[in-house]
PDB file of N, CA and C in Angstrom:
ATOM      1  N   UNK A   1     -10.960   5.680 -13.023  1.00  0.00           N
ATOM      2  CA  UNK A   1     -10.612   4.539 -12.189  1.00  0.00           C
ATOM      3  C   UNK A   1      -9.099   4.340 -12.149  1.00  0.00           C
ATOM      4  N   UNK A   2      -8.552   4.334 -13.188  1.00  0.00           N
ATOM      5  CA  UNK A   2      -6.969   3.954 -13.379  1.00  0.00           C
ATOM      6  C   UNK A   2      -5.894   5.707 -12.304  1.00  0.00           C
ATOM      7  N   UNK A   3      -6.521   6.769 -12.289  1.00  0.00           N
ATOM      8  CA  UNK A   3      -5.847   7.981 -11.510  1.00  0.00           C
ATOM      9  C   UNK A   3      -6.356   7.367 -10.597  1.00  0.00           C
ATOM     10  N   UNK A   4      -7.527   6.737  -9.926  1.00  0.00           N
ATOM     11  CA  UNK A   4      -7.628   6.749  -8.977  1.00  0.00           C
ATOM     12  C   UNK A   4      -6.147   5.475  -7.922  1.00  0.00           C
ATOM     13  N   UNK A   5      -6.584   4.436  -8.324  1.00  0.00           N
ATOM     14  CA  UNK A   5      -5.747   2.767  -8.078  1.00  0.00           C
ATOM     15  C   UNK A   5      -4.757   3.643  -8.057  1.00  0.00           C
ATOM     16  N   UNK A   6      -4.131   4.416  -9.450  1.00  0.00           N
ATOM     17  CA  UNK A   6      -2.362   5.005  -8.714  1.00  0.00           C
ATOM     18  C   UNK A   6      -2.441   5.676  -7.805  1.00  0.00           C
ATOM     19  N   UNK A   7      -3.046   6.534  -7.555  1.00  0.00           N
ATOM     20  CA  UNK A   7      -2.907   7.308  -6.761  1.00  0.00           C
ATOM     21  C   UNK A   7      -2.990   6.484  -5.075  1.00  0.00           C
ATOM     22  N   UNK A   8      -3.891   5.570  -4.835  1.00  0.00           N
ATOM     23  CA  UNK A   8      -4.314   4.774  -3.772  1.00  0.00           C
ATOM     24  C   UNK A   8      -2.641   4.051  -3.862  1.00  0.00           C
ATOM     25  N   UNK A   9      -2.526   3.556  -5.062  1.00  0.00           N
ATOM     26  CA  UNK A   9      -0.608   2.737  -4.803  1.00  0.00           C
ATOM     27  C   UNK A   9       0.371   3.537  -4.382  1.00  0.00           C
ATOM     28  N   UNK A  10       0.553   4.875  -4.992  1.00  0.00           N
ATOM     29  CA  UNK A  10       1.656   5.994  -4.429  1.00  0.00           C
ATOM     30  C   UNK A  10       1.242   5.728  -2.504  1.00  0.00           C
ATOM     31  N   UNK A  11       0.050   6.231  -2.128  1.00  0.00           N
ATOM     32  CA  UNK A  11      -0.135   6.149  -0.993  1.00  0.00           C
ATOM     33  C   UNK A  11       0.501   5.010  -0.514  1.00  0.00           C
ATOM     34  N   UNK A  12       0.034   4.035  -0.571  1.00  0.00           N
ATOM     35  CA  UNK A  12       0.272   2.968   0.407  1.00  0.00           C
ATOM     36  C   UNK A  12       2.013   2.925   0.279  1.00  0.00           C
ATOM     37  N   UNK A  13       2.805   3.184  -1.216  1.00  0.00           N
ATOM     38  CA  UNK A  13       4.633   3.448  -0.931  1.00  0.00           C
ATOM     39  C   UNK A  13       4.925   3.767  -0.151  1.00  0.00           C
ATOM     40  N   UNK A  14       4.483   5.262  -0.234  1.00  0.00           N
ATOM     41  CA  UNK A  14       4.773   5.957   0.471  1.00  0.00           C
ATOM     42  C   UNK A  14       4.511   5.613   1.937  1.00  0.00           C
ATOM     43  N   UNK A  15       3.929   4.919   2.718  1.00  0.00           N
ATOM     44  CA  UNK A  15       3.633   4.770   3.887  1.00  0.00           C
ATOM     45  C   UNK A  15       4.750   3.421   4.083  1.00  0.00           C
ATOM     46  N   UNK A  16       4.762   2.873   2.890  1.00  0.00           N
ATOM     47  CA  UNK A  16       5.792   1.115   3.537  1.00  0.00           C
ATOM     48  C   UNK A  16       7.260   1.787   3.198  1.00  0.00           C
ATOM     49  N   UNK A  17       7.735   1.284   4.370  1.00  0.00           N
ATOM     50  CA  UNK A  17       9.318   1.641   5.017  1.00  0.00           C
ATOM     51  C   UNK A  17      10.548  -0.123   5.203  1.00  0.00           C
ATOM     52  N   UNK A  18      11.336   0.066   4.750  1.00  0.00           N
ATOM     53  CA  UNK A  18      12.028  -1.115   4.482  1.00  0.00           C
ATOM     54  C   UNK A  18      13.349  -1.272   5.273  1.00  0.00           C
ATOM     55  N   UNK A  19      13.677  -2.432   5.887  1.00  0.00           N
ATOM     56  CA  UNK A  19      15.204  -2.365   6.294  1.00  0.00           C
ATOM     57  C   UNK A  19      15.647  -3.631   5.992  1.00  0.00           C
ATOM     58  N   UNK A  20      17.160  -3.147   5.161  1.00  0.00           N
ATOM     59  CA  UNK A  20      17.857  -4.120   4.956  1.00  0.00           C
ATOM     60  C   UNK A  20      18.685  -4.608   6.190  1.00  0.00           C
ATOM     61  N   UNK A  21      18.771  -5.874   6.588  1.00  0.00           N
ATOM     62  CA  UNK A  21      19.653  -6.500   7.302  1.00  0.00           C
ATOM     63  C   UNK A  21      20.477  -7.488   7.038  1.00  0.00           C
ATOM     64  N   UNK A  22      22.180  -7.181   6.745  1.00  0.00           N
ATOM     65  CA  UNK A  22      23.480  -7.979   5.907  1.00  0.00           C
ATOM     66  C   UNK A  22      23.554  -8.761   7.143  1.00  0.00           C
ATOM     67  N   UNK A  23      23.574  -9.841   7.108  1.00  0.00           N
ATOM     68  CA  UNK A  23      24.655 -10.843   8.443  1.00  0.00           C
ATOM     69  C   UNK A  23      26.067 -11.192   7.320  1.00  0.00           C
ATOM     70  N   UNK A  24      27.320 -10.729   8.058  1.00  0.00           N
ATOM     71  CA  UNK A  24      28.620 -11.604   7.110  1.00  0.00           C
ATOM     72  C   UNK A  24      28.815 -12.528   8.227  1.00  0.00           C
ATOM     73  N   UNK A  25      29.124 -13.436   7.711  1.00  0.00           N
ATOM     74  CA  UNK A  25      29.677 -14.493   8.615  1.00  0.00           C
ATOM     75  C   UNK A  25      31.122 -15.413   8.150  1.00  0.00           C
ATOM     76  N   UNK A  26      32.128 -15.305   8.323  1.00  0.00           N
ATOM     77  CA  UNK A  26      33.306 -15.446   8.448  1.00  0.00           C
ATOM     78  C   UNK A  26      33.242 -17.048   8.561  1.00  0.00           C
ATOM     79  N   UNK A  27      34.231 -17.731   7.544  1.00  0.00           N
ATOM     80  CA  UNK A  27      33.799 -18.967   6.760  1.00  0.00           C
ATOM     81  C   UNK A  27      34.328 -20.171   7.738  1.00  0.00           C
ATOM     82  N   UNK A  28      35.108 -19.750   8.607  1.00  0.00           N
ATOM     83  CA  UNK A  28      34.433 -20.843   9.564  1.00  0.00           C
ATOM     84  C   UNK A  28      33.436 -20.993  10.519  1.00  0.00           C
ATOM     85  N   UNK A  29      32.669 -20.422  10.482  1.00  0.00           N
ATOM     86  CA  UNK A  29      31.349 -20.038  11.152  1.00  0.00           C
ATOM     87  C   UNK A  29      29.744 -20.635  10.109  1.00  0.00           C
ATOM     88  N   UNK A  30      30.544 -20.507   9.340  1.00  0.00           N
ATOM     89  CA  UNK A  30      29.593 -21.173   7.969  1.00  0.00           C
ATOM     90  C   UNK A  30      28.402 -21.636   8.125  1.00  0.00           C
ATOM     91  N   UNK A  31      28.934 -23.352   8.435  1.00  0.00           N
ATOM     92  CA  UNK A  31      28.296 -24.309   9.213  1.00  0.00           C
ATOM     93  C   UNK A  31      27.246 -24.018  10.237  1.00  0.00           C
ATOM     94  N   UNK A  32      27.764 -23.801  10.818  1.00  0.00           N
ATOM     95  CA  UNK A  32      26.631 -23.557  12.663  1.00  0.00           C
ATOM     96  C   UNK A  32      25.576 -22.524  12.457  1.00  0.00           C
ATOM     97  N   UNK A  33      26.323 -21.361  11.481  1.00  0.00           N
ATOM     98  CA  UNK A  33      25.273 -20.062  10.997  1.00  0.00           C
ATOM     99  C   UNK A  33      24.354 -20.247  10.286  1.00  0.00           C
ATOM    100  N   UNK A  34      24.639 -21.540   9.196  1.00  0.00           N
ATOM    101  CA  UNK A  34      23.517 -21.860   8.380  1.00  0.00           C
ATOM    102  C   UNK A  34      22.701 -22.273   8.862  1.00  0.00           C
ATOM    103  N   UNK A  35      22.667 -23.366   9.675  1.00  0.00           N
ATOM    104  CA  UNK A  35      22.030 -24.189  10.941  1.00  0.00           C
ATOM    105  C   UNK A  35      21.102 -22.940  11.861  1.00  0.00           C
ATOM    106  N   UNK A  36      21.699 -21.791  12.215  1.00  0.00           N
ATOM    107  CA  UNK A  36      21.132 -21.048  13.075  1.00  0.00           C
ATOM    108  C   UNK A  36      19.852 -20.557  12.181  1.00  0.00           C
ATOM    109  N   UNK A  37      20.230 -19.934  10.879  1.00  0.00           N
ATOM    110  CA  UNK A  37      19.521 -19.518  10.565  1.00  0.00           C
ATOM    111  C   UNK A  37      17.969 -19.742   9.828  1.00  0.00           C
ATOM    112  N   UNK A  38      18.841 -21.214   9.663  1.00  0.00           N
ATOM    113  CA  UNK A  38      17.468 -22.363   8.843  1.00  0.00           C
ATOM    114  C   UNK A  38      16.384 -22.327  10.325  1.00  0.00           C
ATOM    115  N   UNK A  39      16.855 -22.233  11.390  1.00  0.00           N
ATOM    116  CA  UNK A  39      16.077 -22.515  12.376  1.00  0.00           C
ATOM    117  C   UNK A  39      15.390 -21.297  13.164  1.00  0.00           C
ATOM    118  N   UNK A  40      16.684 -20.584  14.292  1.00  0.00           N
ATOM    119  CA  UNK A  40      16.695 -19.246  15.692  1.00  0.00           C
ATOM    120  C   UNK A  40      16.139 -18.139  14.825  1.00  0.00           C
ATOM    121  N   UNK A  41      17.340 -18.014  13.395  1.00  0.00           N
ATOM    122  CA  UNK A  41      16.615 -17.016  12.736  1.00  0.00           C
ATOM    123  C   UNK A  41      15.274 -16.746  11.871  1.00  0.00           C
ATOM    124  N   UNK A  42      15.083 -17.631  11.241  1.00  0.00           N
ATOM    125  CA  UNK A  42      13.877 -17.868  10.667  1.00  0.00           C
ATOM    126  C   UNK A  42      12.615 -17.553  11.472  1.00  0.00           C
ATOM    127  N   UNK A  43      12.490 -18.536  12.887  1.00  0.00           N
ATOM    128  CA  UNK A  43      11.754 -18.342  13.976  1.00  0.00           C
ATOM    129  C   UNK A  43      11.436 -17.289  14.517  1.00  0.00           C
ATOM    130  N   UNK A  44      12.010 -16.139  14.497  1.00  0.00           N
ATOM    131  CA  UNK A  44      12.532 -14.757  14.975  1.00  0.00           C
ATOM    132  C   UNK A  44      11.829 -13.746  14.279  1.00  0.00           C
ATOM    133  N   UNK A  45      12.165 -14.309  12.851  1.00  0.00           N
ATOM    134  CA  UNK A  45      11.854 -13.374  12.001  1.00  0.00           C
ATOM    135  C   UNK A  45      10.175 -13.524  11.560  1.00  0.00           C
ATOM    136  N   UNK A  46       9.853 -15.255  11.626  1.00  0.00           N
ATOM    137  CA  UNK A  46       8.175 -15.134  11.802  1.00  0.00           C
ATOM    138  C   UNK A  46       7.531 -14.581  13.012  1.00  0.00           C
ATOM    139  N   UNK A  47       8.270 -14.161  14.180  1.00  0.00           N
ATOM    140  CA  UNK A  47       7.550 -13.819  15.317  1.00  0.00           C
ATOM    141  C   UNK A  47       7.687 -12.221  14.965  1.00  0.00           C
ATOM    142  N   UNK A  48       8.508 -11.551  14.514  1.00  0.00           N
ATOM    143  CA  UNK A  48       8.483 -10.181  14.554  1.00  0.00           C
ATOM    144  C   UNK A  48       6.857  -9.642  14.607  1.00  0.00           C
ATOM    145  N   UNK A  49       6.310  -8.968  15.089  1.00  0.00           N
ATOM    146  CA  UNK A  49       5.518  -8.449  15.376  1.00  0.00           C
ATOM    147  C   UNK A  49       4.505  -7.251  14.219  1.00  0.00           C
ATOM    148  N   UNK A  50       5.656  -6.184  13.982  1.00  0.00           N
ATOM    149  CA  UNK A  50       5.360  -5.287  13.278  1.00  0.00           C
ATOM    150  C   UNK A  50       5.702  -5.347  11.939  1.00  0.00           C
ATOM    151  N   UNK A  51       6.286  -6.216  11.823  1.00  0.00           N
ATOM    152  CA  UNK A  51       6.749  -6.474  10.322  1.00  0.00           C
ATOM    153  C   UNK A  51       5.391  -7.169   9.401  1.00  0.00           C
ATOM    154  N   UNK A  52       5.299  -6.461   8.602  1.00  0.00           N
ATOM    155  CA  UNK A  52       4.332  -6.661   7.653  1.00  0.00           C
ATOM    156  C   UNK A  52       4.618  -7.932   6.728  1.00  0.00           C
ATOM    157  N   UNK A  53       6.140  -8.090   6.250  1.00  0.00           N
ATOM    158  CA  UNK A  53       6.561  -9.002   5.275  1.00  0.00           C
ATOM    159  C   UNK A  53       7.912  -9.421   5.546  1.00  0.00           C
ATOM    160  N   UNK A  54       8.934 -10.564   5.167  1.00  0.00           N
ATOM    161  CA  UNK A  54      10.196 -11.035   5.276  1.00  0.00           C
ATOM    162  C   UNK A  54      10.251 -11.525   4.097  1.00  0.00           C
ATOM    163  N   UNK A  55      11.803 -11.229   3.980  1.00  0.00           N
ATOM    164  CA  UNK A  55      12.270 -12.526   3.020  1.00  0.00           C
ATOM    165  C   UNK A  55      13.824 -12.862   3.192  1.00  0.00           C
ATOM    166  N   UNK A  56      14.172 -13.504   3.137  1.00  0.00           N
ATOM    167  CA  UNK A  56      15.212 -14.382   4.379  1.00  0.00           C
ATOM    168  C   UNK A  56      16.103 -15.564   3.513  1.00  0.00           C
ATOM    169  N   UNK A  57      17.319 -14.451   3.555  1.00  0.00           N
ATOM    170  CA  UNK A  57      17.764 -15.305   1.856  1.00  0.00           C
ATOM    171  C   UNK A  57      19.288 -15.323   2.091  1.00  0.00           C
ATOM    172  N   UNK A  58      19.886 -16.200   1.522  1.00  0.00           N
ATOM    173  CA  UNK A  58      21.291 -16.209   0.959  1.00  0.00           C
ATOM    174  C   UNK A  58      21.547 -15.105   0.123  1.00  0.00           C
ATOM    175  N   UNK A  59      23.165 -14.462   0.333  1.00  0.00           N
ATOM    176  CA  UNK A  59      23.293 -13.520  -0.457  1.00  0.00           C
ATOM    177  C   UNK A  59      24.105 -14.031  -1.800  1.00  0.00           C
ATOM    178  N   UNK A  60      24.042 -14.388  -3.071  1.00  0.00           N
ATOM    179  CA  UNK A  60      25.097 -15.128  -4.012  1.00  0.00           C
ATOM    180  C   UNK A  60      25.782 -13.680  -4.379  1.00  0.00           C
ATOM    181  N   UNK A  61      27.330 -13.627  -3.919  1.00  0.00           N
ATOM    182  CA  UNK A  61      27.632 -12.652  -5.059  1.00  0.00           C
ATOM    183  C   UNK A  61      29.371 -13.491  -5.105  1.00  0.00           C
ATOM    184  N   UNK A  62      29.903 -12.868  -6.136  1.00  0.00           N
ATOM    185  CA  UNK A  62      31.186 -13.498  -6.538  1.00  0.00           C
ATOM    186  C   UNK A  62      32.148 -12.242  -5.812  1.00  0.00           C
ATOM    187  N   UNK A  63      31.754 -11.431  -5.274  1.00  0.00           N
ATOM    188  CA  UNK A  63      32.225 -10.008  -4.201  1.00  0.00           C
ATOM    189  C   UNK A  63      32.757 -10.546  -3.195  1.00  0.00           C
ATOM    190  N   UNK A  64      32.142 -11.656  -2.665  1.00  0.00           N
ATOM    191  CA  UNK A  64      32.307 -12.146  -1.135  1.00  0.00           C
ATOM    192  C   UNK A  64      33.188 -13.753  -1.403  1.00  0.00           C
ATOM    193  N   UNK A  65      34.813 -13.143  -1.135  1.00  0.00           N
ATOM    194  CA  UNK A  65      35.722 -14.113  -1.393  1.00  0.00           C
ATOM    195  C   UNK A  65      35.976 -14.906   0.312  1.00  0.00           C
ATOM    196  N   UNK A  66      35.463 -14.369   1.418  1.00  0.00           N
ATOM    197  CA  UNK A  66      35.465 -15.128   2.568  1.00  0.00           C
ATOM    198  C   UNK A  66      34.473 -15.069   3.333  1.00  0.00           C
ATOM    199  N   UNK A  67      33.999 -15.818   3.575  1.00  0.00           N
ATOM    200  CA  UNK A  67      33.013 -15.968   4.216  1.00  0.00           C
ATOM    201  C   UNK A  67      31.455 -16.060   3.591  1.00  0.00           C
ATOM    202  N   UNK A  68      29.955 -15.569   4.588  1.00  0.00           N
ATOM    203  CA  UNK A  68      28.994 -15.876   3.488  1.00  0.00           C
ATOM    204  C   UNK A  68      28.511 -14.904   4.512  1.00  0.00           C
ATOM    205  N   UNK A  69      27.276 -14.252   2.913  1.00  0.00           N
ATOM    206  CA  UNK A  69      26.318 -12.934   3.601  1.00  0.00           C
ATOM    207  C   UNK A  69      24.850 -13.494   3.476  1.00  0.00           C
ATOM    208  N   UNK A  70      24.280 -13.179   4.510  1.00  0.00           N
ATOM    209  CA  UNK A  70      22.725 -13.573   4.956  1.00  0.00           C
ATOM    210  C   UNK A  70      22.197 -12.542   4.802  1.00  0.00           C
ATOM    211  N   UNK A  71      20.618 -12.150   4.157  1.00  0.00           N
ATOM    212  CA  UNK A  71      20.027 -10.930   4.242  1.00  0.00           C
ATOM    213  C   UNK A  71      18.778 -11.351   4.615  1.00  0.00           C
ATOM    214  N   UNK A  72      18.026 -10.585   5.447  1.00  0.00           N
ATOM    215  CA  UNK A  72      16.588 -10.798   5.954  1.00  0.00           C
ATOM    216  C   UNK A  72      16.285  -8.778   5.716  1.00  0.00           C
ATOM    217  N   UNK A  73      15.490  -9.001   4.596  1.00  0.00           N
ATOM    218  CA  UNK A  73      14.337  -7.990   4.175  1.00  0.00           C
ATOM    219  C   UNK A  73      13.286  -7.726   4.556  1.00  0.00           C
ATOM    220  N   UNK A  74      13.078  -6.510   5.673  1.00  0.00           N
ATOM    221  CA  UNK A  74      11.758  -6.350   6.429  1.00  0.00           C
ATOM    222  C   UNK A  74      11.150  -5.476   6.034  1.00  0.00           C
ATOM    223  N   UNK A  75      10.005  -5.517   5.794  1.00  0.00           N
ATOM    224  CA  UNK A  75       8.598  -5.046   5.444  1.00  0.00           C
ATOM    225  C   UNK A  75       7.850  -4.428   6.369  1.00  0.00           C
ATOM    226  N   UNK A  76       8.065  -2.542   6.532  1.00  0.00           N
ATOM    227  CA  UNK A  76       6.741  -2.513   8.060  1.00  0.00           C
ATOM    228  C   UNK A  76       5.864  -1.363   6.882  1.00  0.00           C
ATOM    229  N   UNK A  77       4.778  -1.329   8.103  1.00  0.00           N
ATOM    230  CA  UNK A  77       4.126  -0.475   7.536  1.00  0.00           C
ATOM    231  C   UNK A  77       4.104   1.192   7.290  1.00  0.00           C
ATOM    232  N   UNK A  78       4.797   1.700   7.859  1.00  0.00           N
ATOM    233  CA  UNK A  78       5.731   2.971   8.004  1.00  0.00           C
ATOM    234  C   UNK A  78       6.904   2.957   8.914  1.00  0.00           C
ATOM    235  N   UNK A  79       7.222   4.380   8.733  1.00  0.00           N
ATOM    236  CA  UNK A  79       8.664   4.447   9.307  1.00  0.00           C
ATOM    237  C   UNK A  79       8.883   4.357  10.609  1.00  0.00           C
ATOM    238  N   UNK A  80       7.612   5.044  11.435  1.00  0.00           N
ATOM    239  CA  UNK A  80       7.412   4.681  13.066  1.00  0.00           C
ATOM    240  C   UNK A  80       7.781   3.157  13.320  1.00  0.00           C
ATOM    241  N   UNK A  81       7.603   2.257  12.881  1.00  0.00           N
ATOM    242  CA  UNK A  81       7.288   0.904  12.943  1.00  0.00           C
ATOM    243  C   UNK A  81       8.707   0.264  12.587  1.00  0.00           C
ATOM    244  N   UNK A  82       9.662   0.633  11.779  1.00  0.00           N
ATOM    245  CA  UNK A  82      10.716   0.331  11.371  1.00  0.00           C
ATOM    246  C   UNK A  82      11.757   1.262  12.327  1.00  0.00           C
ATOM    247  N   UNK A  83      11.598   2.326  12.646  1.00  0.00           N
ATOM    248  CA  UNK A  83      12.301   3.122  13.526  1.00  0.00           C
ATOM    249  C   UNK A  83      12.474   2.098  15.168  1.00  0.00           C
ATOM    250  N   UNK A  84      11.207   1.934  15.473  1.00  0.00           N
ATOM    251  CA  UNK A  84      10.513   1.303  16.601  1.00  0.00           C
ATOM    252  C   UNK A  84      11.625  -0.054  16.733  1.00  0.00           C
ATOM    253  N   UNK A  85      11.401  -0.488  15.530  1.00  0.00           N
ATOM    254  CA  UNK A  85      12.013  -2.397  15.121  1.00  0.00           C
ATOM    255  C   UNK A  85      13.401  -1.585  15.626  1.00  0.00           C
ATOM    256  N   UNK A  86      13.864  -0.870  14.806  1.00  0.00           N
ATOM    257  CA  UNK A  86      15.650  -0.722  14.533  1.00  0.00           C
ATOM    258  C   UNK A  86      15.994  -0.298  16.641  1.00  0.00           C
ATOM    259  N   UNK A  87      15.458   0.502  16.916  1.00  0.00           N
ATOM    260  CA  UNK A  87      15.789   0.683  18.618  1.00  0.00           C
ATOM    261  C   UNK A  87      15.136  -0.410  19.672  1.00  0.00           C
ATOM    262  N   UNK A  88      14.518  -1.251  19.338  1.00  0.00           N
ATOM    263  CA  UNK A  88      14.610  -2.320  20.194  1.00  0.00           C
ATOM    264  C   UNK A  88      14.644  -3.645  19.792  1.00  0.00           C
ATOM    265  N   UNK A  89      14.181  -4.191  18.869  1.00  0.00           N
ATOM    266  CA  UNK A  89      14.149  -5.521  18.024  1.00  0.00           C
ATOM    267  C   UNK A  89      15.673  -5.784  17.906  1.00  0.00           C
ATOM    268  N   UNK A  90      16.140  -5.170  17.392  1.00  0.00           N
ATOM    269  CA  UNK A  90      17.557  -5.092  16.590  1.00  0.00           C
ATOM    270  C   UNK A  90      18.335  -5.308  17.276  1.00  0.00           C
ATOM    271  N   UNK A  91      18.078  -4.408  18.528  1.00  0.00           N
ATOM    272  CA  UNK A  91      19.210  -4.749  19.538  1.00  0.00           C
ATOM    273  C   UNK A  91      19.458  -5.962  20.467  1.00  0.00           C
ATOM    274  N   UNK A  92      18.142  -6.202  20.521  1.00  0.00           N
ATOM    275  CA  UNK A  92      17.335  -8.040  21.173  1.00  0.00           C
ATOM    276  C   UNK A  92      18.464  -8.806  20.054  1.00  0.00           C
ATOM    277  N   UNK A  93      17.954  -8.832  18.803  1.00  0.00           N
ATOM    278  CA  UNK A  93      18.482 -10.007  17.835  1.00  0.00           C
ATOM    279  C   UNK A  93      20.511  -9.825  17.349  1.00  0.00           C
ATOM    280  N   UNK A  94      20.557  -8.329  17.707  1.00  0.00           N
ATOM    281  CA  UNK A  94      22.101  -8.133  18.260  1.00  0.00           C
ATOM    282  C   UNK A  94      22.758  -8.798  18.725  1.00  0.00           C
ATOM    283  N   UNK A  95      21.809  -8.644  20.253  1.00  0.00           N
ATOM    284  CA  UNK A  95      21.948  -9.829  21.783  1.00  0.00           C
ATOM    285  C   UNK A  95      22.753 -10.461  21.833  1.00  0.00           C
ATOM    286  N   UNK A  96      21.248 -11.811  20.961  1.00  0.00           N
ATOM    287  CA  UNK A  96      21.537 -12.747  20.839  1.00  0.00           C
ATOM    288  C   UNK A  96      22.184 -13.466  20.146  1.00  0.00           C
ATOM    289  N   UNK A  97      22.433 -13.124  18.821  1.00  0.00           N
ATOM    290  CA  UNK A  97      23.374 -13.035  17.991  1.00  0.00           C
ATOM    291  C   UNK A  97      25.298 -13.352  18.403  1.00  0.00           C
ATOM    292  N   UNK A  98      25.546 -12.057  19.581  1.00  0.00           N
ATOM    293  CA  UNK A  98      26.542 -12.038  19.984  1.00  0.00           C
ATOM    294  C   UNK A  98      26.576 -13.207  21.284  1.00  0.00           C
ATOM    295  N   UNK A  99      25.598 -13.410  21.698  1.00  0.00           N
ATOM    296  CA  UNK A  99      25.613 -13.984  22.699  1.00  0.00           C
ATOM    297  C   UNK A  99      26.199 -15.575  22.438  1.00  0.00           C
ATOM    298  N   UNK A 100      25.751 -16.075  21.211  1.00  0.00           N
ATOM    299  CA  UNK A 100      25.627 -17.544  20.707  1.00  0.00           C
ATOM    300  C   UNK A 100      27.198 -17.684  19.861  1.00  0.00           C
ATOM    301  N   UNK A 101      27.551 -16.336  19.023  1.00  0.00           N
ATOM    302  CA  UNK A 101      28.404 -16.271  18.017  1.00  0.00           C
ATOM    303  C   UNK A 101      29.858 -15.182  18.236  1.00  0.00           C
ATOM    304  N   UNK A 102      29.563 -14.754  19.629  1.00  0.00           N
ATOM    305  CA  UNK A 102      30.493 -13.438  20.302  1.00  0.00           C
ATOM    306  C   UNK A 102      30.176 -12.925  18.900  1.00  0.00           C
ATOM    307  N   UNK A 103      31.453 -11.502  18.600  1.00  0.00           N
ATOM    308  CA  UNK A 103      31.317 -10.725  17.614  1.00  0.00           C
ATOM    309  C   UNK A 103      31.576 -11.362  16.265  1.00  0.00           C
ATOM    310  N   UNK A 104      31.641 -12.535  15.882  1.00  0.00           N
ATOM    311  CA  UNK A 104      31.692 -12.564  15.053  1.00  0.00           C
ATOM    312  C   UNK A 104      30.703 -12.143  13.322  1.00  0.00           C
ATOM    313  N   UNK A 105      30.260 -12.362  13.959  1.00  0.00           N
ATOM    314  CA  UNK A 105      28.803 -12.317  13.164  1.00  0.00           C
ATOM    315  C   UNK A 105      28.480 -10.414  12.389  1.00  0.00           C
ATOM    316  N   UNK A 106      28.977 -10.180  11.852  1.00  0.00           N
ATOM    317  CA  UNK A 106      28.659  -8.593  11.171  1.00  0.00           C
ATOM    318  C   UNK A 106      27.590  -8.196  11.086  1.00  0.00           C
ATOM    319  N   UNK A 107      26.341  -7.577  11.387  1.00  0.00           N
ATOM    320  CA  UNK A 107      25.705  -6.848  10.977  1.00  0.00           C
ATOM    321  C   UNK A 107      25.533  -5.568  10.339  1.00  0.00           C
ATOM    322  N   UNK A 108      24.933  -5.686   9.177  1.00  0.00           N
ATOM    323  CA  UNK A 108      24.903  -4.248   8.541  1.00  0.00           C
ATOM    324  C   UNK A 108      23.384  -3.779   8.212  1.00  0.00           C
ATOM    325  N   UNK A 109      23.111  -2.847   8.335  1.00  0.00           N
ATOM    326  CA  UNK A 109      22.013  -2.049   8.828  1.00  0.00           C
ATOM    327  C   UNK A 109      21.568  -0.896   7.765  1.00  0.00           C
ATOM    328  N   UNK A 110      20.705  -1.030   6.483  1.00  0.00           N
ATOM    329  CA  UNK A 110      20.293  -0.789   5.480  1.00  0.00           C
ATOM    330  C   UNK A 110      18.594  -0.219   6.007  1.00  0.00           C
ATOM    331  N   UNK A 111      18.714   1.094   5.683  1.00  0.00           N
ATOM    332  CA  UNK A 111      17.021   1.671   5.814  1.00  0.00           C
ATOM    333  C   UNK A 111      16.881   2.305   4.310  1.00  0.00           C
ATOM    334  N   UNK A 112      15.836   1.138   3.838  1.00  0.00           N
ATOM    335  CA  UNK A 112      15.492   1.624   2.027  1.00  0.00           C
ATOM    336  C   UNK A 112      14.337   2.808   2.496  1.00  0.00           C
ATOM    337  N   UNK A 113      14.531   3.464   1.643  1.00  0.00           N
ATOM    338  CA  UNK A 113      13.308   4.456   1.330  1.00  0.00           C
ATOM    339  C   UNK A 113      12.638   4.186  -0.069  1.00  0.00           C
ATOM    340  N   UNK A 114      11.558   3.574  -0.617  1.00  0.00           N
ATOM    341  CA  UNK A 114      10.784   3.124  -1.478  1.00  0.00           C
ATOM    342  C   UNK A 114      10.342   4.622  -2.202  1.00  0.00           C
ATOM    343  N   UNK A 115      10.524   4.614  -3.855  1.00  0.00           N
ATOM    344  CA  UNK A 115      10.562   5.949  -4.132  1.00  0.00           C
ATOM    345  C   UNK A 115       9.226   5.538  -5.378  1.00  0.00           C
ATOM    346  N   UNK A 116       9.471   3.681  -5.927  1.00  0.00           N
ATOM    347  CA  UNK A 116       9.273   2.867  -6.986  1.00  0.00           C
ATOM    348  C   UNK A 116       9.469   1.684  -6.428  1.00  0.00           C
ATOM    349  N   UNK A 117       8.102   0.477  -6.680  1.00  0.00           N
ATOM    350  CA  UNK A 117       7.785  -0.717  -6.189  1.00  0.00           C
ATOM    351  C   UNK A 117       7.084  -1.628  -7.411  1.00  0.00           C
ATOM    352  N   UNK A 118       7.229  -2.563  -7.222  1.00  0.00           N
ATOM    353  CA  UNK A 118       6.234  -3.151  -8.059  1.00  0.00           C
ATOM    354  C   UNK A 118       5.795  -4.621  -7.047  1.00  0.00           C
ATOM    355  N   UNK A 119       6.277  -4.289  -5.561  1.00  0.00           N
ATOM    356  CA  UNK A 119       6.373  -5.327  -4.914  1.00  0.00           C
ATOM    357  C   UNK A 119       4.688  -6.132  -5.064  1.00  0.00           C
TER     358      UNK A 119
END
């Protein structure tokens, strides 16, 4: 029973595909971004479609002397699905992003490969 359950857990790793997404936001932008995100982003990120899981967080590090980093952690079920998100989702929430905030707003674009989970 116990070869079996690992073996069934390796599987399912191996099939879940992850992308990190950094927002920096430049510290007078602070304000309005936090606001966006308690709300546009949050909203966004429960509608995603293919995403299996989120988690949608402040970044604390003592690294980041200006400004503040936002991370939203997506969960799909393979890499088709995260590939799929990154060429059209991404570029939607790009958009809009720029649309509300021009360039200010950084995005950085993190594809984990899960090797070890205990999620």
């Amino acid at each position: 029973m116990r070869v079996k359950l690992s073996t069934e857990i390796k599987k399912n790793l191996k099939m879940m595909s992850v992308l990190s997404l950094t927002f920096h936001t430049p510290e007078d932008l602070c304000q309005e971004w936090e606001t966006y995100v308690k709300t546009d982003l949050l909203q966004m990120a429960e509608n995603l479609m293919d995403v299996e899981k989120y988690i949608l967080s402040e970044v604390a590090s003592d690294m980041i002397g200006e400004g503040k980093n936002t991370n939203l952690l997506l969960i799909f079920e393979n890499d088709e699905k995260r590939t799929d998100f990154v060429e059209i989702e991404l570029i939607n929430i790009t958009e809009i992003i720029d649309a509300k905030f021009g360039q200010e707003i950084m995005i950085f674009e993190t594809h984990l490969n899960p090797f070890g989970s205990r999620f």
